[in-house]
C-alpha atoms as a PDB file:
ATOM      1  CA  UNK A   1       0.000   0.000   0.000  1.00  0.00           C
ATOM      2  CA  UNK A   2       1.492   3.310  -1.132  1.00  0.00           C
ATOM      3  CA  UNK A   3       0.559   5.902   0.884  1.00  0.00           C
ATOM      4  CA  UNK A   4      -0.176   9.030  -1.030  1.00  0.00           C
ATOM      5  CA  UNK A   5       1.024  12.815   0.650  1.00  0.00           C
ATOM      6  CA  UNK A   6      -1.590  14.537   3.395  1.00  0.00           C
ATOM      7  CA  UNK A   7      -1.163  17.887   1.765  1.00  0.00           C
ATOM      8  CA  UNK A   8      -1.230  17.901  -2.253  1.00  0.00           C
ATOM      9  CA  UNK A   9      -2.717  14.071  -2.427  1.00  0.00           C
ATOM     10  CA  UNK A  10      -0.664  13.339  -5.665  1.00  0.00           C
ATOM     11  CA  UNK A  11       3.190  12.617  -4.446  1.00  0.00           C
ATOM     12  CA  UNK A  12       3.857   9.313  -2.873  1.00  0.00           C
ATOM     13  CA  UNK A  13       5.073  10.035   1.148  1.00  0.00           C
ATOM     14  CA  UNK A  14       8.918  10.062   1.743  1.00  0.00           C
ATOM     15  CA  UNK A  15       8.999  12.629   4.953  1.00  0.00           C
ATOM     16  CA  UNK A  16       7.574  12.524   8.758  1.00  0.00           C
ATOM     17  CA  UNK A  17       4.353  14.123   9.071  1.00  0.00           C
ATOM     18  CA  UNK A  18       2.531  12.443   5.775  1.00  0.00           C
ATOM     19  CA  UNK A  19       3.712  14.841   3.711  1.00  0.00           C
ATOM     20  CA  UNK A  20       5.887  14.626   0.246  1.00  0.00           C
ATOM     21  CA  UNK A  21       9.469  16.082   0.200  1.00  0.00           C
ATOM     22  CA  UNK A  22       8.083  19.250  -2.112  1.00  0.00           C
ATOM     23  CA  UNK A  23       5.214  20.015   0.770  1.00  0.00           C
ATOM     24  CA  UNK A  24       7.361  19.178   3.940  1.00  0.00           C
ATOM     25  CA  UNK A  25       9.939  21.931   2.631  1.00  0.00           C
ATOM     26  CA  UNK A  26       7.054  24.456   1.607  1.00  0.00           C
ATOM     27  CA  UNK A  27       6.706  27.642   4.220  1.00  0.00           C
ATOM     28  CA  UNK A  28       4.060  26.942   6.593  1.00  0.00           C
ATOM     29  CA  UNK A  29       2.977  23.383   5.054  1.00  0.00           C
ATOM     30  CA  UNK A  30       4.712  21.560   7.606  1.00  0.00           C
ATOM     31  CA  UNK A  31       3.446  23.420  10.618  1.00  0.00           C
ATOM     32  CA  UNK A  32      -0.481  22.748   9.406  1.00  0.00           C
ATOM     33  CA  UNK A  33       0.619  18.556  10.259  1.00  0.00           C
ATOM     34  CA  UNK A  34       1.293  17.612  14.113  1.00  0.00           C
ATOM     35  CA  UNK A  35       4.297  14.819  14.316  1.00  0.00           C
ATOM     36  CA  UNK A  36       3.699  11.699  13.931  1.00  0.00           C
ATOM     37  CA  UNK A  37       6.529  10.638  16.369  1.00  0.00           C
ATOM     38  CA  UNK A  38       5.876   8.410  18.824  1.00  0.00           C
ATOM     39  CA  UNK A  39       8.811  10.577  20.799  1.00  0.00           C
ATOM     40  CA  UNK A  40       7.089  14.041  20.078  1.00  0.00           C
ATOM     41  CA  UNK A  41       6.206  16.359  23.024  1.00  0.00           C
ATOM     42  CA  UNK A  42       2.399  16.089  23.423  1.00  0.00           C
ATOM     43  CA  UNK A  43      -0.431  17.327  25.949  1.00  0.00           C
ATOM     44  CA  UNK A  44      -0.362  19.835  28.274  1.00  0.00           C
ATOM     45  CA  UNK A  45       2.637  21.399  29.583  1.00  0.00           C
ATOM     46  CA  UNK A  46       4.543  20.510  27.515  1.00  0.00           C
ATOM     47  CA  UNK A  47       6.997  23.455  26.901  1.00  0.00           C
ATOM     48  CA  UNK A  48       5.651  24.361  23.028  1.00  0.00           C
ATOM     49  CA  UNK A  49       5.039  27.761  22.861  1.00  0.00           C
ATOM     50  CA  UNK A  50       4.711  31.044  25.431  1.00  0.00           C
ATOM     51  CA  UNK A  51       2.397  30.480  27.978  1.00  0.00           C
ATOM     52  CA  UNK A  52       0.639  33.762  29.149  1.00  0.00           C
ATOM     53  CA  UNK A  53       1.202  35.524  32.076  1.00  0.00           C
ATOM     54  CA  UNK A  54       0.080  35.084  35.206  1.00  0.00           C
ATOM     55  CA  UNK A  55      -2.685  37.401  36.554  1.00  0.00           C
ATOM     56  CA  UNK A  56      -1.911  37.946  39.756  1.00  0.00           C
ATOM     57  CA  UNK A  57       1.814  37.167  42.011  1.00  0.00           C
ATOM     58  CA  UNK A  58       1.208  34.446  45.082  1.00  0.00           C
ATOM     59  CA  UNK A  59       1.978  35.411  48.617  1.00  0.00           C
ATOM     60  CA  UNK A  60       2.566  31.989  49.570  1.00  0.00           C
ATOM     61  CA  UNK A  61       5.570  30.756  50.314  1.00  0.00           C
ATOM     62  CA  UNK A  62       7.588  28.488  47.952  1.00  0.00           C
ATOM     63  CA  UNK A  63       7.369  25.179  48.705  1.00  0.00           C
ATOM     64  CA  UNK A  64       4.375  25.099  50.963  1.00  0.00           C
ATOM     65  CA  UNK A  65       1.085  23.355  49.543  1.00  0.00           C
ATOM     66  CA  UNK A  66      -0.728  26.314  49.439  1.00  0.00           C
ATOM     67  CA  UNK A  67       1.755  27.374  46.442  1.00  0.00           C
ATOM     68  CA  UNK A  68       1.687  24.341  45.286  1.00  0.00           C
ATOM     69  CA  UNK A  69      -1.938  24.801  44.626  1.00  0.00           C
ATOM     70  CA  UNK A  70      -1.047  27.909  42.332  1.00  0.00           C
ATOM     71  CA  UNK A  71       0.942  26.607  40.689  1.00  0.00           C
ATOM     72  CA  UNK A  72      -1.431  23.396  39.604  1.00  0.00           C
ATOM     73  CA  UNK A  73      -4.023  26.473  38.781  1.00  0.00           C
ATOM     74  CA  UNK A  74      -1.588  27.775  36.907  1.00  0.00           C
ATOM     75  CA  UNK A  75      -0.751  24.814  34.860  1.00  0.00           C
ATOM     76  CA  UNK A  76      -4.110  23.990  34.195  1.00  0.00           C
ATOM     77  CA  UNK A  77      -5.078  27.557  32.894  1.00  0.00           C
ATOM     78  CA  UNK A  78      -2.027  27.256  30.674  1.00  0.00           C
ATOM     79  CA  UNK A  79      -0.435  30.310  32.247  1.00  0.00           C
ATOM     80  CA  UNK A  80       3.410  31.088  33.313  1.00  0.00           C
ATOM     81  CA  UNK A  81       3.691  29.301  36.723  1.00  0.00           C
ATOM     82  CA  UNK A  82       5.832  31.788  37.838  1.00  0.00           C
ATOM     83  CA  UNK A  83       5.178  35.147  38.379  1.00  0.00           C
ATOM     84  CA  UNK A  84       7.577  38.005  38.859  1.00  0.00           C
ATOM     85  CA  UNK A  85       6.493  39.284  41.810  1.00  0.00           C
ATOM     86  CA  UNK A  86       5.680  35.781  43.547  1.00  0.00           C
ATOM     87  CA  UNK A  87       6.918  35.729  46.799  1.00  0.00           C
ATOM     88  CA  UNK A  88      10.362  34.068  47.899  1.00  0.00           C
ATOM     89  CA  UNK A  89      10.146  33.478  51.079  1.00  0.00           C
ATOM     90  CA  UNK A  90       8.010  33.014  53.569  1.00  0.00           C
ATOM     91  CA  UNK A  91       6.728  36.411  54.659  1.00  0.00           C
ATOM     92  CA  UNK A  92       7.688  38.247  51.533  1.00  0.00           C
ATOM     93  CA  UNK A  93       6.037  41.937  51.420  1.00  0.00           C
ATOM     94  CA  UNK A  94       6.573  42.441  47.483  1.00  0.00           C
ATOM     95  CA  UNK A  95       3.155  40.281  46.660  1.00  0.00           C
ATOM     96  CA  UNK A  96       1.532  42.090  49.169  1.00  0.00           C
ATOM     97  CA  UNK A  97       2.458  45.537  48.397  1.00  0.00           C
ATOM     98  CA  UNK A  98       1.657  44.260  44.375  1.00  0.00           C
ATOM     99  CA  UNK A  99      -1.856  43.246  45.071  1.00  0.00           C
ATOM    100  CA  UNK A 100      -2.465  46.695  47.120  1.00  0.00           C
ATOM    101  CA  UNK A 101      -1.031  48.546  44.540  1.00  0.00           C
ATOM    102  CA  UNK A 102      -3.745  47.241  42.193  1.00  0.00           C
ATOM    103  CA  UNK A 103      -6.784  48.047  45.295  1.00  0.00           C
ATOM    104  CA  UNK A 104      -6.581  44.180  45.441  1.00  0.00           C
ATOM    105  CA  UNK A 105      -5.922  43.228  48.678  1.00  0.00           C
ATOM    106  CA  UNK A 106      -9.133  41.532  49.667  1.00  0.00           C
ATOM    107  CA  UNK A 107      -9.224  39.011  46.868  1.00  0.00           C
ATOM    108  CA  UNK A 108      -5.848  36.821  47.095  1.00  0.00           C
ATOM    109  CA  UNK A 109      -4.932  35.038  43.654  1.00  0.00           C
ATOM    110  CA  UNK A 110      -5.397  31.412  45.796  1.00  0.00           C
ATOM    111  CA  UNK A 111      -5.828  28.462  43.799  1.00  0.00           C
ATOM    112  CA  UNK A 112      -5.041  26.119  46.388  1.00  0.00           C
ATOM    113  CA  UNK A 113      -6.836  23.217  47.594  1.00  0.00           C
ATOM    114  CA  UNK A 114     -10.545  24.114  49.044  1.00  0.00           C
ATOM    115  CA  UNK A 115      -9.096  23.768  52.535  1.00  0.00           C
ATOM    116  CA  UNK A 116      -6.948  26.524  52.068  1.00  0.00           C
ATOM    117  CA  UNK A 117      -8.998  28.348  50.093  1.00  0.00           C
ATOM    118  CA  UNK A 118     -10.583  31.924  51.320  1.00  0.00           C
ATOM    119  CA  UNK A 119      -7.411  32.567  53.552  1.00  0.00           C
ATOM    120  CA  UNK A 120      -6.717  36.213  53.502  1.00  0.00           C
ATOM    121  CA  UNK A 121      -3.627  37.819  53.877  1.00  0.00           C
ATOM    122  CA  UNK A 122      -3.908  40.961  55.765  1.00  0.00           C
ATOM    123  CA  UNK A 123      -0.951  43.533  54.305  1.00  0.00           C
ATOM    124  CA  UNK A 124       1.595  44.401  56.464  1.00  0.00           C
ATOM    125  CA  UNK A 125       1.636  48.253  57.352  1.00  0.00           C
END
């Protein structure tokens, strides 16, 4: 069985993806046809691409389960699971003195499991 090119269906299939060697080396006809690899990166997380920025920093502490949570939200949502004003360590103001800056105090970015969830951080005067 000859199997006949995914793209121009006339050329017989001598390159990865389906395609013939004239469509795999045409701009932008390669990227329309996922791999066919068994050993490509697949599913989520899985480093192709930018992932948009994160909303809101964290003012837990790295480490703990409560950031932990975050950063599972994070992943799920397809977002950067780090953002730059995330706190450090434990007790860091900079996440506080973000999430006042935007009148945001009241409503913590917490993705964390439902146990932990509603905890509010009261910012540090």
């Amino acid at each position: 069985m000859i199997l006949i090119c995914k793209h121009c269906q006339k050329c017989k299939v001598n390159r990865p993806r389906g395609l013939c060697w004239s469509c795999y080396y045409t701009d932008g006809v390669k990227d329309q046809y996922p791999s066919t690899s068994k050993y490509a990166r697949r599913g989520v997380g899985n480093g192709n691409g930018a992932a948009a920025a994160a909303p809101l920093p964290t003012a837990h502490a790295p480490g703990t389960p409560e950031k932990l949570g975050v950063l599972e939200m994070r992943a799920r949502n397809r977002q950067a699971l780090w953002h730059p004003l995330d706190a450090r360590y434990p007790n860091d103001p900079r996440p506080l003195a973000a999430l006042a800056a935007h009148e945001l105090q009241d409503e913590v970015y917490d993705a964390a499991p439902r146990e932990f969830a509603g905890a509010r951080l009261a910012v540090a005067s």
